[in-house]
C-alpha atoms as a PDB file:
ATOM      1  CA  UNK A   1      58.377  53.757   7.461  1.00  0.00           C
ATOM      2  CA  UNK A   2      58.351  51.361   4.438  1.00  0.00           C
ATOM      3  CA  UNK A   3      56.209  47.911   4.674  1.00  0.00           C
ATOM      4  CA  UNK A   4      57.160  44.543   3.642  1.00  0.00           C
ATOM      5  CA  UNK A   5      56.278  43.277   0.884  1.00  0.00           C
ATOM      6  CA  UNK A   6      52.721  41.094   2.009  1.00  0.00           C
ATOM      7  CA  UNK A   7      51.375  38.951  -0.309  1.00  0.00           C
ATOM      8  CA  UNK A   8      48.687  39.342  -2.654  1.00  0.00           C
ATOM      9  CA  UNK A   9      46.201  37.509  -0.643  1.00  0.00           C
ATOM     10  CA  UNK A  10      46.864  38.915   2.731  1.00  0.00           C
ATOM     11  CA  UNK A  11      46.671  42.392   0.730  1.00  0.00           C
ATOM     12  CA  UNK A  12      43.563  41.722  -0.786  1.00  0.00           C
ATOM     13  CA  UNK A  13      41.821  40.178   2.845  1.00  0.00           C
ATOM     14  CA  UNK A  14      42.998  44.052   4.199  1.00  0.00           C
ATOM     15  CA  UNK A  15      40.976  45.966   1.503  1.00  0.00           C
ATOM     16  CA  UNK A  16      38.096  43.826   1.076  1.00  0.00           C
ATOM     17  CA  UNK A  17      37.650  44.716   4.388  1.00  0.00           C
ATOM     18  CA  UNK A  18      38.103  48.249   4.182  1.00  0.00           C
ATOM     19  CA  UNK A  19      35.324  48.058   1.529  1.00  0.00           C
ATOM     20  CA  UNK A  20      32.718  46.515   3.884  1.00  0.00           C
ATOM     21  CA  UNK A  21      33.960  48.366   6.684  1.00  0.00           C
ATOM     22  CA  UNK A  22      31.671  51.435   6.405  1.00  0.00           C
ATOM     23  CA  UNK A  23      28.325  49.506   5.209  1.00  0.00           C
ATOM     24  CA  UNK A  24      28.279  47.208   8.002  1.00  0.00           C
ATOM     25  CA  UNK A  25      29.069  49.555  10.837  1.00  0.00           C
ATOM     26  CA  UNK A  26      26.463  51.699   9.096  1.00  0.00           C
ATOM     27  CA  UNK A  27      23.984  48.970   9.111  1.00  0.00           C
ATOM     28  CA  UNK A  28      24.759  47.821  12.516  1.00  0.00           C
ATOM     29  CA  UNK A  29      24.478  51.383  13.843  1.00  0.00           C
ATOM     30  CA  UNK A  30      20.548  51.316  11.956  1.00  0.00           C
ATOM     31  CA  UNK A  31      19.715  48.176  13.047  1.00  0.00           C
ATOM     32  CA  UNK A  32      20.382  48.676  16.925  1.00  0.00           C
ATOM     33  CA  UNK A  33      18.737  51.998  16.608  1.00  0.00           C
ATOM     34  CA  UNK A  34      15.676  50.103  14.849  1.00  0.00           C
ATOM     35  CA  UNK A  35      15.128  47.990  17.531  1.00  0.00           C
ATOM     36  CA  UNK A  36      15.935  50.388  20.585  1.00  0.00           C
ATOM     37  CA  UNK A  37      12.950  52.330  18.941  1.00  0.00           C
ATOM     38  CA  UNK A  38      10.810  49.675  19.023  1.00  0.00           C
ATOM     39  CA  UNK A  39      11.624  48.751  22.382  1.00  0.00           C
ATOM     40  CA  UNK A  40      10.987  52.321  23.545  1.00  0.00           C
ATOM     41  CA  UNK A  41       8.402  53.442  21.296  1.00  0.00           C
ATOM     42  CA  UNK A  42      10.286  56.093  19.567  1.00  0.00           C
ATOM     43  CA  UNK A  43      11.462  57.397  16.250  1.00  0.00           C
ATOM     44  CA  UNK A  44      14.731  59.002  16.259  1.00  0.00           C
ATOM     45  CA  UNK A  45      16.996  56.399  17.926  1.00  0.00           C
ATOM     46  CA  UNK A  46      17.672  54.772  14.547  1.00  0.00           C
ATOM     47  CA  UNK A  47      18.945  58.263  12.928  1.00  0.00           C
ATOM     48  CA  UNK A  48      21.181  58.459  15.508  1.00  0.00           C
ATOM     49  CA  UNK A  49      22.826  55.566  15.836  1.00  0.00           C
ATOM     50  CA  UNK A  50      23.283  55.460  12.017  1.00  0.00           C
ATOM     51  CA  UNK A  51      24.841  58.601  12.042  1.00  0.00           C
ATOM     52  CA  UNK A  52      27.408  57.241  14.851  1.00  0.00           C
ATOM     53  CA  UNK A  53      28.012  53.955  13.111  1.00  0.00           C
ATOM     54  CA  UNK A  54      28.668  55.571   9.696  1.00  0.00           C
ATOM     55  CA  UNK A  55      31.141  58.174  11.722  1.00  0.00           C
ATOM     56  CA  UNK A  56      32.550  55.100  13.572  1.00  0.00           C
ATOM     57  CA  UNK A  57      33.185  53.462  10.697  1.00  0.00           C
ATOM     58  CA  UNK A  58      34.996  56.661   8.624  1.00  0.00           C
ATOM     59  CA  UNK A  59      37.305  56.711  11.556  1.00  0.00           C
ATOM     60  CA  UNK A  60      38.245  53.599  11.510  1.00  0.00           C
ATOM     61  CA  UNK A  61      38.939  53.562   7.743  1.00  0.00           C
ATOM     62  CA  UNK A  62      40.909  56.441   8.016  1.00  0.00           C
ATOM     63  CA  UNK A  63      43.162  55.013  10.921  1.00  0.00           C
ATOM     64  CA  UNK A  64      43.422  52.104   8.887  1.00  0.00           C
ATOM     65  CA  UNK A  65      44.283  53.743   5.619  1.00  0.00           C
ATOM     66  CA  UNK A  66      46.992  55.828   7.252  1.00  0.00           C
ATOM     67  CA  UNK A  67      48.522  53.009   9.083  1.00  0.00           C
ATOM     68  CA  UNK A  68      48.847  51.547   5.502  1.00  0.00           C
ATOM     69  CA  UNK A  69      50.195  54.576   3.930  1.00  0.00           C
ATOM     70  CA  UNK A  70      52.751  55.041   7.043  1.00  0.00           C
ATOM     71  CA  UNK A  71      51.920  58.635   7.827  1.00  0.00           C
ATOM     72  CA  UNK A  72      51.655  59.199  11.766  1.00  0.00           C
ATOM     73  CA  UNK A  73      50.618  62.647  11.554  1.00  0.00           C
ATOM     74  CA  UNK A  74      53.772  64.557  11.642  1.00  0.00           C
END
């Protein structure tokens, strides 16, 4: 399926957030896990959580990058 033609700045709005997609979910994931160990007094909560941000955030680039590219898969 081809796209329209977008302009330049809506293009450029798309992948600048594709490039901050996977730091900040990573960060978020660290930063939640940081403070749930505090809260509970443990140590492996943050390791966690920024292994599921930083695997949230690969999926969602790669849904977003093949929505871009048009392939669905089959």
């Amino acid at each position: 399926m081809a796209q329209p033609n977008k302009p330049w700045s809506v293009l450029l709005g798309q992948y600048m957030s594709l490039a901050l997609l996977l730091p900040s979910s990573s960060l978020a994931g660290y930063v939640v896990g940081y403070l749930l160990d505090r809260a509970f007094g443990t140590n492996y909560l943050r390791i966690v959580l920024l292994i599921l941000g930083s695997v949230g955030g690969l999926v969602q680039l790669v849904r977003q990058v093949s929505r871009d590219t048009g392939d669905d898969g089959s």
